[in-house]
PDB file of N, CA and C in Angstrom:
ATOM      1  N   UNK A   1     102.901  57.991  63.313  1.00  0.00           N
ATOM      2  CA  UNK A   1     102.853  59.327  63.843  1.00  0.00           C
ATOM      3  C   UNK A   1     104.222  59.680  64.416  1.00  0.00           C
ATOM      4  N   UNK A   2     104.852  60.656  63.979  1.00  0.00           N
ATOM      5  CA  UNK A   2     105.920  61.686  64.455  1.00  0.00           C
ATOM      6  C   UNK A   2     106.292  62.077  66.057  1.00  0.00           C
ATOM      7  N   UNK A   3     106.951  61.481  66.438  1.00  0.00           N
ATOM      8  CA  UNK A   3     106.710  62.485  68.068  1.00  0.00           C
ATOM      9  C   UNK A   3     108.127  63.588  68.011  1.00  0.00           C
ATOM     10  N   UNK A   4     108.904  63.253  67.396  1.00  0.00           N
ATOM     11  CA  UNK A   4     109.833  64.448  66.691  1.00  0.00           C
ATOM     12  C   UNK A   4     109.611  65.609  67.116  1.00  0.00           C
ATOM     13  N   UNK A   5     108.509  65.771  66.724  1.00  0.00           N
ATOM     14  CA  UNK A   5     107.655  67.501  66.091  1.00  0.00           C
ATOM     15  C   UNK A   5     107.929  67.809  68.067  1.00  0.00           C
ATOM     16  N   UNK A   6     106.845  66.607  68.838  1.00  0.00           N
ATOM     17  CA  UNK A   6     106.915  67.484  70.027  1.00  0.00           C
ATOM     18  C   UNK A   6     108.032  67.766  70.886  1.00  0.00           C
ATOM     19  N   UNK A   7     109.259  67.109  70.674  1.00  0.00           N
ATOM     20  CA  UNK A   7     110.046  67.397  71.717  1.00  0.00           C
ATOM     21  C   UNK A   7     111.121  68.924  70.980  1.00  0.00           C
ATOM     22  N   UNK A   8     110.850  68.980  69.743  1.00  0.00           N
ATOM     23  CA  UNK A   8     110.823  70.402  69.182  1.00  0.00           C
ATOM     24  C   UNK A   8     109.774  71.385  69.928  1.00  0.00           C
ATOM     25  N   UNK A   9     109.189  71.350  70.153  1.00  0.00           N
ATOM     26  CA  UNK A   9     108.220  72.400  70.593  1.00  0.00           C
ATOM     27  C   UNK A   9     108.265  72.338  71.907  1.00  0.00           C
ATOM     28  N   UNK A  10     109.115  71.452  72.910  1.00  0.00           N
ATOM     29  CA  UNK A  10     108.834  71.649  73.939  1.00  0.00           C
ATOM     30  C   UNK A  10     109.905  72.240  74.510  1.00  0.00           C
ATOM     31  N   UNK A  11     110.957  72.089  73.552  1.00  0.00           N
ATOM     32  CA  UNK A  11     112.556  72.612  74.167  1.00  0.00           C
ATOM     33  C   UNK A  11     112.079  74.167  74.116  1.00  0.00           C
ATOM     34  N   UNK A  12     111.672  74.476  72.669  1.00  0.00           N
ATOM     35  CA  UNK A  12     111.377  76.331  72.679  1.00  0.00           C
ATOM     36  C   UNK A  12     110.653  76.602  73.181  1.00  0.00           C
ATOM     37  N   UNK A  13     109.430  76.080  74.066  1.00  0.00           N
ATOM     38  CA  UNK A  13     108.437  76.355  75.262  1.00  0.00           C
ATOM     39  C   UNK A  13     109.948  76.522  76.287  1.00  0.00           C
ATOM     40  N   UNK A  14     110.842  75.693  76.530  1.00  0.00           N
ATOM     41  CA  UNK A  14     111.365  75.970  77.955  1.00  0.00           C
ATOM     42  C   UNK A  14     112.146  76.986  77.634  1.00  0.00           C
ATOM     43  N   UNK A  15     113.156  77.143  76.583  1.00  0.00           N
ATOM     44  CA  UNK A  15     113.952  78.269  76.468  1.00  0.00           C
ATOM     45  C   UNK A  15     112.804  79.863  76.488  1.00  0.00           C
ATOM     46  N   UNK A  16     111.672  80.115  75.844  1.00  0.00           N
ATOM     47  CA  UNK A  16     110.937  80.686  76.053  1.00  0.00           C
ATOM     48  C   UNK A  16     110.743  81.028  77.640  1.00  0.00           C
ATOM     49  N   UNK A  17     110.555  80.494  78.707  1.00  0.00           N
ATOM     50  CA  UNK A  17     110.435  80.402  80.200  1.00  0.00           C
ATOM     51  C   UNK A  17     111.536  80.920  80.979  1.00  0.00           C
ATOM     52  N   UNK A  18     112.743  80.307  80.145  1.00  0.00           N
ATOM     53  CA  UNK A  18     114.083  80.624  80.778  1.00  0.00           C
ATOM     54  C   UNK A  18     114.208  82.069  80.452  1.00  0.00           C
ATOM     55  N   UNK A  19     113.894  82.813  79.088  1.00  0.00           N
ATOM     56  CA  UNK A  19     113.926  83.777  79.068  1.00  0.00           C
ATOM     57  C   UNK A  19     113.030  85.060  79.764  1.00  0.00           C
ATOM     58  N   UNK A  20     112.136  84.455  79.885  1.00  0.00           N
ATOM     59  CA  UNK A  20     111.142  85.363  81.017  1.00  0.00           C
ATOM     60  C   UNK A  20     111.305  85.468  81.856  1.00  0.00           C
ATOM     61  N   UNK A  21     112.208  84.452  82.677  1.00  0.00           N
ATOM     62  CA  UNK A  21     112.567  84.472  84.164  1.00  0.00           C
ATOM     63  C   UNK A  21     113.799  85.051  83.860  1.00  0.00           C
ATOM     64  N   UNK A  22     114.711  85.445  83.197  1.00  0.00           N
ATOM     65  CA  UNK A  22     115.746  85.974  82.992  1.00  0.00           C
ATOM     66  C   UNK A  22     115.205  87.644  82.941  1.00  0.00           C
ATOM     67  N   UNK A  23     114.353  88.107  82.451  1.00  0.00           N
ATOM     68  CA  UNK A  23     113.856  89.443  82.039  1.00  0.00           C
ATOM     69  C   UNK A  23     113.022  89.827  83.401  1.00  0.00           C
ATOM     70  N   UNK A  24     112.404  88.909  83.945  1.00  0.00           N
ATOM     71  CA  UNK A  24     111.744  89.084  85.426  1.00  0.00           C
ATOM     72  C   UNK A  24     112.210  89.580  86.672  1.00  0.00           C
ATOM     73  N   UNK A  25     113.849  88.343  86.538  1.00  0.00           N
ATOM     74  CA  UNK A  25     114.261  88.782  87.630  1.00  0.00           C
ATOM     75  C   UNK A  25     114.633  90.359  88.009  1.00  0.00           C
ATOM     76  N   UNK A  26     114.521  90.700  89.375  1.00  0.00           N
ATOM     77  CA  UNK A  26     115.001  91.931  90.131  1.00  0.00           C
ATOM     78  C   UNK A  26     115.666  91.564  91.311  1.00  0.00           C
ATOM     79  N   UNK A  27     116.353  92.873  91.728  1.00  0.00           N
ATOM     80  CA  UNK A  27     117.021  92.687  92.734  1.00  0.00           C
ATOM     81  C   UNK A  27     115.955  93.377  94.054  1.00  0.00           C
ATOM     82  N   UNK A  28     116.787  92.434  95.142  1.00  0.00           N
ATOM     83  CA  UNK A  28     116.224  92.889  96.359  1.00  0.00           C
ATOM     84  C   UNK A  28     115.940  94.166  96.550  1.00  0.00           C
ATOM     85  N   UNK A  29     116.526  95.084  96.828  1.00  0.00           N
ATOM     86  CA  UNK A  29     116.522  96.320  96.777  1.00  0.00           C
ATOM     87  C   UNK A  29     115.863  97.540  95.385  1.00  0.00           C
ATOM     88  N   UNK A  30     115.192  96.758  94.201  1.00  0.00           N
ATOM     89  CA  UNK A  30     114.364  97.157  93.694  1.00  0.00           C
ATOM     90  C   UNK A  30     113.443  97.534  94.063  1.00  0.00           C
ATOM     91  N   UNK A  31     112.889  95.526  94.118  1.00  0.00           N
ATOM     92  CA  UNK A  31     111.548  95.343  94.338  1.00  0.00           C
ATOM     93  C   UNK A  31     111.168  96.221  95.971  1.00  0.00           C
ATOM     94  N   UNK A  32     112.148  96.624  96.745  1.00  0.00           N
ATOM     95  CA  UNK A  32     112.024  97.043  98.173  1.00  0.00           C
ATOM     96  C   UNK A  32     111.378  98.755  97.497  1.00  0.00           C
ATOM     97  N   UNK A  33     111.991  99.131  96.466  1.00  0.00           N
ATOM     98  CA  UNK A  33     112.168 100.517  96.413  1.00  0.00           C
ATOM     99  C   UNK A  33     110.687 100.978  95.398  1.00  0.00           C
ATOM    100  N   UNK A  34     110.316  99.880  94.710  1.00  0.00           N
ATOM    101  CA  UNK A  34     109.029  99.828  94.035  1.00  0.00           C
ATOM    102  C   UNK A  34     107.468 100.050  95.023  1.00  0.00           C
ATOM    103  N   UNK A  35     108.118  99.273  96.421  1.00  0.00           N
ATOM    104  CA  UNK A  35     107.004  98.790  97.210  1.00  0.00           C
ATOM    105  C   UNK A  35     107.026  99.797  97.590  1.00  0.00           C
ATOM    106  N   UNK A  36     108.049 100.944  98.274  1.00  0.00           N
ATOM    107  CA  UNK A  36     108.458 101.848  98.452  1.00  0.00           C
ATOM    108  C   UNK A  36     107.476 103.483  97.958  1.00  0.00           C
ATOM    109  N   UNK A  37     107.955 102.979  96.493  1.00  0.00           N
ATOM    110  CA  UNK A  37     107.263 104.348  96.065  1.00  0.00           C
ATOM    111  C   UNK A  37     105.955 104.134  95.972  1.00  0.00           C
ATOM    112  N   UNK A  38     105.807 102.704  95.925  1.00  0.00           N
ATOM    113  CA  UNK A  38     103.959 102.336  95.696  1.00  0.00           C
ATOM    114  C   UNK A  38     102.993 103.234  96.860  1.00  0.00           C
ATOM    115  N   UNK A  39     103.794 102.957  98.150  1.00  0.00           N
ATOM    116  CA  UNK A  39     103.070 103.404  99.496  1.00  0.00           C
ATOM    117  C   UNK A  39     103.152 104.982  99.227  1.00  0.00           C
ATOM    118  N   UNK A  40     104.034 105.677  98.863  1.00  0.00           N
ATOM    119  CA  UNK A  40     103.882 107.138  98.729  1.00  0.00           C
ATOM    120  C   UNK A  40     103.108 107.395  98.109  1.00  0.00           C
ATOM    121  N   UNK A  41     103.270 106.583  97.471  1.00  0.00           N
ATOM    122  CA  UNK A  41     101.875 107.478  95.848  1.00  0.00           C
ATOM    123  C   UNK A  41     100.699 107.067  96.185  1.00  0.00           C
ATOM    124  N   UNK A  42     100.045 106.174  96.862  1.00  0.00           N
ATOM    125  CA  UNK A  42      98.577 105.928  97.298  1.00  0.00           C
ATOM    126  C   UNK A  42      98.412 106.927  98.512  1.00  0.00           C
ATOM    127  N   UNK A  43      99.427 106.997  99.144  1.00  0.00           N
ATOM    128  CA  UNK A  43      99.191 108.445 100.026  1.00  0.00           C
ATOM    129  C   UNK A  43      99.320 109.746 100.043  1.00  0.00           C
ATOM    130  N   UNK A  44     100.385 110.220  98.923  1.00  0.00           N
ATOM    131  CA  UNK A  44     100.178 110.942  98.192  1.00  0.00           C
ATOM    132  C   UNK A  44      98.575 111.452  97.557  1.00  0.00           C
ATOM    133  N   UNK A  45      98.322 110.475  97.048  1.00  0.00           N
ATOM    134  CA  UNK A  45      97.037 110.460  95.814  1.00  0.00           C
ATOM    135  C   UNK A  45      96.081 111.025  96.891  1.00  0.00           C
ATOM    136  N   UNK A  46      95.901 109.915  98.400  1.00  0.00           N
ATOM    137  CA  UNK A  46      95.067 110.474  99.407  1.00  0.00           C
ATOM    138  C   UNK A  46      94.952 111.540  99.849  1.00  0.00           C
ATOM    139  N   UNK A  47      96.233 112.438  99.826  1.00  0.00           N
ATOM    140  CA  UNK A  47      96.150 113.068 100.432  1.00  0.00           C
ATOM    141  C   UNK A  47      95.472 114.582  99.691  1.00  0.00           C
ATOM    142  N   UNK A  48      95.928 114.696  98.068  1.00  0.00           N
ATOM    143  CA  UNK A  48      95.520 115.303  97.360  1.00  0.00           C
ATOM    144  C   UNK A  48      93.918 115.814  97.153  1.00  0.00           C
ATOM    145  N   UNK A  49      93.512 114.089  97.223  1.00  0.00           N
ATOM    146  CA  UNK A  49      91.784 114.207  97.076  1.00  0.00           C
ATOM    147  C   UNK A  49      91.453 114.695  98.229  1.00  0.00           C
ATOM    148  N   UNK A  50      91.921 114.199  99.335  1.00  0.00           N
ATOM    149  CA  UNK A  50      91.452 114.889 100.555  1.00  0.00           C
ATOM    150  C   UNK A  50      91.421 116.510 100.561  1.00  0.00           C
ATOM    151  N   UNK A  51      92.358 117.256 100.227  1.00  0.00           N
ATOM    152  CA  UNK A  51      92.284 118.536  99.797  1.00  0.00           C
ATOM    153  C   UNK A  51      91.462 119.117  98.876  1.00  0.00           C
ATOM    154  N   UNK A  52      91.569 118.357  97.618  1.00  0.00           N
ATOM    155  CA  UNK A  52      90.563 118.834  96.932  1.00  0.00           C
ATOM    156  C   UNK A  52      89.091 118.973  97.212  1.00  0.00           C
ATOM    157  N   UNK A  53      88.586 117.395  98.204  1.00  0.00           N
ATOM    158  CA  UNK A  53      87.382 117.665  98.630  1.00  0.00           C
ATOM    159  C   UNK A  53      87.385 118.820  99.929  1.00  0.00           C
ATOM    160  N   UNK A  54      88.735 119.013 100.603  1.00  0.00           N
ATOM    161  CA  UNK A  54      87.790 120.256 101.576  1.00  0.00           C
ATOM    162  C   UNK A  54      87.560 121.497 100.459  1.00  0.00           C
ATOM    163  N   UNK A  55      88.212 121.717  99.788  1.00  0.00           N
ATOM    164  CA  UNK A  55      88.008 123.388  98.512  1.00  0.00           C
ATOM    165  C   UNK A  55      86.869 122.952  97.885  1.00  0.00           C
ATOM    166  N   UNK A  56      86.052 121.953  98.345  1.00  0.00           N
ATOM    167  CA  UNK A  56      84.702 121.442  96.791  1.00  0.00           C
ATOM    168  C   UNK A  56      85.340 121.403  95.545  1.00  0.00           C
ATOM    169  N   UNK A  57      86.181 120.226  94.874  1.00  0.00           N
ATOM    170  CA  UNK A  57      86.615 120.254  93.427  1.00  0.00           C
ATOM    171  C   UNK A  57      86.126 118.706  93.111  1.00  0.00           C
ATOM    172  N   UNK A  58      85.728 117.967  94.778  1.00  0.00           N
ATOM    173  CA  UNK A  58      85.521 116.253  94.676  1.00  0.00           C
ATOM    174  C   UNK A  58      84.152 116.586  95.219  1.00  0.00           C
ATOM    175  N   UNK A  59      83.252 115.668  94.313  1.00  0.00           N
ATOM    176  CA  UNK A  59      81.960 115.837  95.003  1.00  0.00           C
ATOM    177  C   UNK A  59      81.622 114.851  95.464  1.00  0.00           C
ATOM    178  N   UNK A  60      82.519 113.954  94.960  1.00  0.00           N
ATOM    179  CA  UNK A  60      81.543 112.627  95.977  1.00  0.00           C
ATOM    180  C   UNK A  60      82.630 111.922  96.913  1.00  0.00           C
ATOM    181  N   UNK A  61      82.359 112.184  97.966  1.00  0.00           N
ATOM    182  CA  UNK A  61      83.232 111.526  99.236  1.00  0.00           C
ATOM    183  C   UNK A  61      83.513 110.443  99.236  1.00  0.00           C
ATOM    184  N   UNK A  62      82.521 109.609  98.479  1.00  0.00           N
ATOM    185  CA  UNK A  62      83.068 108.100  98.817  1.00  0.00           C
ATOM    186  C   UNK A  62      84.364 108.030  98.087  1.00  0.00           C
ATOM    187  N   UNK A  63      85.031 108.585  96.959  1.00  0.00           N
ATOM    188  CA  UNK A  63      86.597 108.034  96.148  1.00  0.00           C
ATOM    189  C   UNK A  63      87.242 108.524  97.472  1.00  0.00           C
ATOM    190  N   UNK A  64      86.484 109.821  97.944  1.00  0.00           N
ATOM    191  CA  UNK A  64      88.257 110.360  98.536  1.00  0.00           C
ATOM    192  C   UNK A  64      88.316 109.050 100.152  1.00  0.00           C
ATOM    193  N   UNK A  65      87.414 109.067 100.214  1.00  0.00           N
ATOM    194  CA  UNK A  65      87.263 107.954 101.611  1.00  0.00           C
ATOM    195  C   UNK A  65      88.024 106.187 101.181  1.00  0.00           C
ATOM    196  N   UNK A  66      87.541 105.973  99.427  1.00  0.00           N
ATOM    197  CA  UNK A  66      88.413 104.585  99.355  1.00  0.00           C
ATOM    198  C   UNK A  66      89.579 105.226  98.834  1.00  0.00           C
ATOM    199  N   UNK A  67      90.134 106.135  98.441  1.00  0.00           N
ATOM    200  CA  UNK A  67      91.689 106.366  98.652  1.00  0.00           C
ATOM    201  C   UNK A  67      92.373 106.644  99.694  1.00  0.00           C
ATOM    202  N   UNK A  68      91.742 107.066 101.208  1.00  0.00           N
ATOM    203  CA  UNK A  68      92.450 106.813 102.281  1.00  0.00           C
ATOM    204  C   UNK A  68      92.436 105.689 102.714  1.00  0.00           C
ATOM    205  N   UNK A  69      91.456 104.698 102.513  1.00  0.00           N
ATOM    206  CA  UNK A  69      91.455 103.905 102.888  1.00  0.00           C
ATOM    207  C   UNK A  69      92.134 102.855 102.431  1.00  0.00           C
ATOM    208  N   UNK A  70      92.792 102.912 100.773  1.00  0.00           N
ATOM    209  CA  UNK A  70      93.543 102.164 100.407  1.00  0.00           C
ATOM    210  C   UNK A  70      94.537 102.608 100.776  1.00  0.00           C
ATOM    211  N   UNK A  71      95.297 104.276 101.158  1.00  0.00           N
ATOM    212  CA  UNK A  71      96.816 104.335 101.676  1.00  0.00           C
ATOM    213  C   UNK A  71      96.537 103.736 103.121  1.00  0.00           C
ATOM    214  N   UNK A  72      96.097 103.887 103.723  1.00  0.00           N
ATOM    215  CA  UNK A  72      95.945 103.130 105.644  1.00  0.00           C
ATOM    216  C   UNK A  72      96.187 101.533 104.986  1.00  0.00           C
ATOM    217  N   UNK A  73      95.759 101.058 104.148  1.00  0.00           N
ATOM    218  CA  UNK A  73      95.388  99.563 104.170  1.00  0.00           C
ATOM    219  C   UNK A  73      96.921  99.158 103.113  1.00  0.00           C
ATOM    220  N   UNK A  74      97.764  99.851 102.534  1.00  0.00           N
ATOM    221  CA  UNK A  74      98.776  99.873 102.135  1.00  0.00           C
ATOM    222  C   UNK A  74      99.854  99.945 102.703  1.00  0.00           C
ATOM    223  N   UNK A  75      99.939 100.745 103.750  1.00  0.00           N
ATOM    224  CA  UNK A  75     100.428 101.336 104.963  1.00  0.00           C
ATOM    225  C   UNK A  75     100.901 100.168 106.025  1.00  0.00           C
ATOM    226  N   UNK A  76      99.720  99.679 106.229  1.00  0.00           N
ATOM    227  CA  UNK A  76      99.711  98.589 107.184  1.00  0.00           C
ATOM    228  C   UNK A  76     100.096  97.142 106.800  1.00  0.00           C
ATOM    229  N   UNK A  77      99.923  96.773 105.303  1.00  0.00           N
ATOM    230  CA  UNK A  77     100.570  95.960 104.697  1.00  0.00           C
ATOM    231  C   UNK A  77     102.144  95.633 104.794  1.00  0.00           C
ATOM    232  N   UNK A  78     102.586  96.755 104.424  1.00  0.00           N
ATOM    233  CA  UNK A  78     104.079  97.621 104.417  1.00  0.00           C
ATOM    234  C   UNK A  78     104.087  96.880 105.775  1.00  0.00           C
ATOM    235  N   UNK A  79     103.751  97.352 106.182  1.00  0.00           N
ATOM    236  CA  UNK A  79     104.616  96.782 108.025  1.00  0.00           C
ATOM    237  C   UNK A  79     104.369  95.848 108.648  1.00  0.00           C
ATOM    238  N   UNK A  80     103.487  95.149 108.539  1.00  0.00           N
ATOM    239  CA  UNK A  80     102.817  93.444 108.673  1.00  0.00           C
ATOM    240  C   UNK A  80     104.331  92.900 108.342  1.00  0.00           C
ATOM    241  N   UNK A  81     104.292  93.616 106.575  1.00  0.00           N
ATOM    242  CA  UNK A  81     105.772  92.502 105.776  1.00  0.00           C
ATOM    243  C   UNK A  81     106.967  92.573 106.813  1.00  0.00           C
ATOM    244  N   UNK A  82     107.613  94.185 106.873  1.00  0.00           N
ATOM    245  CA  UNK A  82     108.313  94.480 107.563  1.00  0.00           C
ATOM    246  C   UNK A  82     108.773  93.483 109.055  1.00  0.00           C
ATOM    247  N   UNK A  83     107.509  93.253 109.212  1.00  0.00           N
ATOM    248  CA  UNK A  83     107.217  92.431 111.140  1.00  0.00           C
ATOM    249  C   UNK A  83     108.004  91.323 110.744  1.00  0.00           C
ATOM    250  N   UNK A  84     107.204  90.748 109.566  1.00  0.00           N
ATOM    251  CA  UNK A  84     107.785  89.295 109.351  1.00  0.00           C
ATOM    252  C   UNK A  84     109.144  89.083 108.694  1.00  0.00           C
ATOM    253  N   UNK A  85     109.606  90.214 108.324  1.00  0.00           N
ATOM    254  CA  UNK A  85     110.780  89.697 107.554  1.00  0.00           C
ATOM    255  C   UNK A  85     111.522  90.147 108.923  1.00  0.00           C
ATOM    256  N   UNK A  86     111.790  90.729 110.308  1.00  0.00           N
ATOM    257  CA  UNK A  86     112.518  91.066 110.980  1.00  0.00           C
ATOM    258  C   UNK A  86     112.290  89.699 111.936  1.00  0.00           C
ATOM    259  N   UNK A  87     110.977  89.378 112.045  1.00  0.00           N
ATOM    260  CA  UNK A  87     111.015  87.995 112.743  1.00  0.00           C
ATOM    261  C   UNK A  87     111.203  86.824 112.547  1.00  0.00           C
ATOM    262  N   UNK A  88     111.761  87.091 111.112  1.00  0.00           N
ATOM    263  CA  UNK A  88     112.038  85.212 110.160  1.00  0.00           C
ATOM    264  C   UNK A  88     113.826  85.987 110.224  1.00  0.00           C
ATOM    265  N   UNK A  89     114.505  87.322 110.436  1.00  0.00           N
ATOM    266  CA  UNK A  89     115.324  87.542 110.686  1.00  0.00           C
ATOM    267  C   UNK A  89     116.099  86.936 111.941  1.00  0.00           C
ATOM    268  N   UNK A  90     115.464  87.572 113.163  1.00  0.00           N
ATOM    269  CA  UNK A  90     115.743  86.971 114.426  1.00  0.00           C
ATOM    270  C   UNK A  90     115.477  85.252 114.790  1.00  0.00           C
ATOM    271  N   UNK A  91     114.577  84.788 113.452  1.00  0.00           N
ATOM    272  CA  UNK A  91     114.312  83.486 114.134  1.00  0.00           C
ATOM    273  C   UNK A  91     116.117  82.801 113.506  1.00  0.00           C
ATOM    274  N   UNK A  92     116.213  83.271 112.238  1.00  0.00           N
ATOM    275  CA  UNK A  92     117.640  82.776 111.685  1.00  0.00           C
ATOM    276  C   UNK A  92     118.642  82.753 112.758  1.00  0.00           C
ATOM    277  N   UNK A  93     119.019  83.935 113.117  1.00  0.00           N
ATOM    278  CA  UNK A  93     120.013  84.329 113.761  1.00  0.00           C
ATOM    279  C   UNK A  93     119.881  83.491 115.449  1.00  0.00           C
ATOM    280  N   UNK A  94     118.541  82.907 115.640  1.00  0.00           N
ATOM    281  CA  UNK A  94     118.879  82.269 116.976  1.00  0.00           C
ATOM    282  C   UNK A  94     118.843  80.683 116.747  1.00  0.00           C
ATOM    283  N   UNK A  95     119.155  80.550 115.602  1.00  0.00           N
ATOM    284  CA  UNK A  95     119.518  78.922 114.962  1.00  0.00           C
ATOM    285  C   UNK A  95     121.423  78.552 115.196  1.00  0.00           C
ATOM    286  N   UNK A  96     121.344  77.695 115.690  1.00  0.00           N
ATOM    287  CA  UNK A  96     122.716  76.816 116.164  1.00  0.00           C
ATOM    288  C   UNK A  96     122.574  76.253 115.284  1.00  0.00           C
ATOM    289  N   UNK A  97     124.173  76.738 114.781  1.00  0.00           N
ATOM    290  CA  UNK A  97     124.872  75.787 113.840  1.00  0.00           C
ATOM    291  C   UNK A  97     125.936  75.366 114.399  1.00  0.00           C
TER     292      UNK A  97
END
C-alpha cells in the first residue's frame, strides 16, 4: 500500500487553509465598522416596525417587540465588548516592564 497518495492530499488540504485564512483575514477597524453598522441596522429596522405598528401596517406586535428587543440586546452587547476591551486596555498599561 502507497502512503505517497496521502501526504499529497494533505499538503493541498493545508495550502487550501492557508488560503482561507488569507481571504478571511480583516483589519481591525473593519471588523469594528461591520459591528458598527450591524447595531444601526437592528435599530434602525426597530425603529421602523415600531412606526409602522403605531399607523396599523404591523399586525402582530410580537415581531415589532423581538426587533426591539434584539436592537436593546445588540446594543448592550456593543458595550459589554467595549467595557472589556477598555479594561484589558488599562489592565496592559498598568503592567511593569
Amino acid at each position: 500500500m502507497k502512503i505517497d497518495g496521502i501526504s499529497n492530499v494533505l499538503n493541498s488540504n493545508i495550502q487550501v487553509v492557508r488560503d482561507g485564512a488569507v481571504s478571511v483575514e480583516k483589519s481591525f477597524g473593519e471588523v469594528l465598522n461591520n459591528a458598527i453598522n450591524e447595531i444601526d441596522q437592528t435599530e434602525q429596522t426597530a425603529k421602523i416596525m415600531t412606526d409602522q405598528l403605531a399607523i396599523g401596517e404591523i399586525d402582530n406586535p410580537h415581531d415589532v417587540f423581538i426587533a426591539t428587543q434584539k436592537a436593546e440586546l445588540t446594543l448592550n452587547m456593543a458595550l459589554e465588548v467595549k467595557n472589556k476591551v477598555v479594561e484589558a486596555y488599562k489592565e496592559i498599561m498598568r503592567l511593569q516592564l
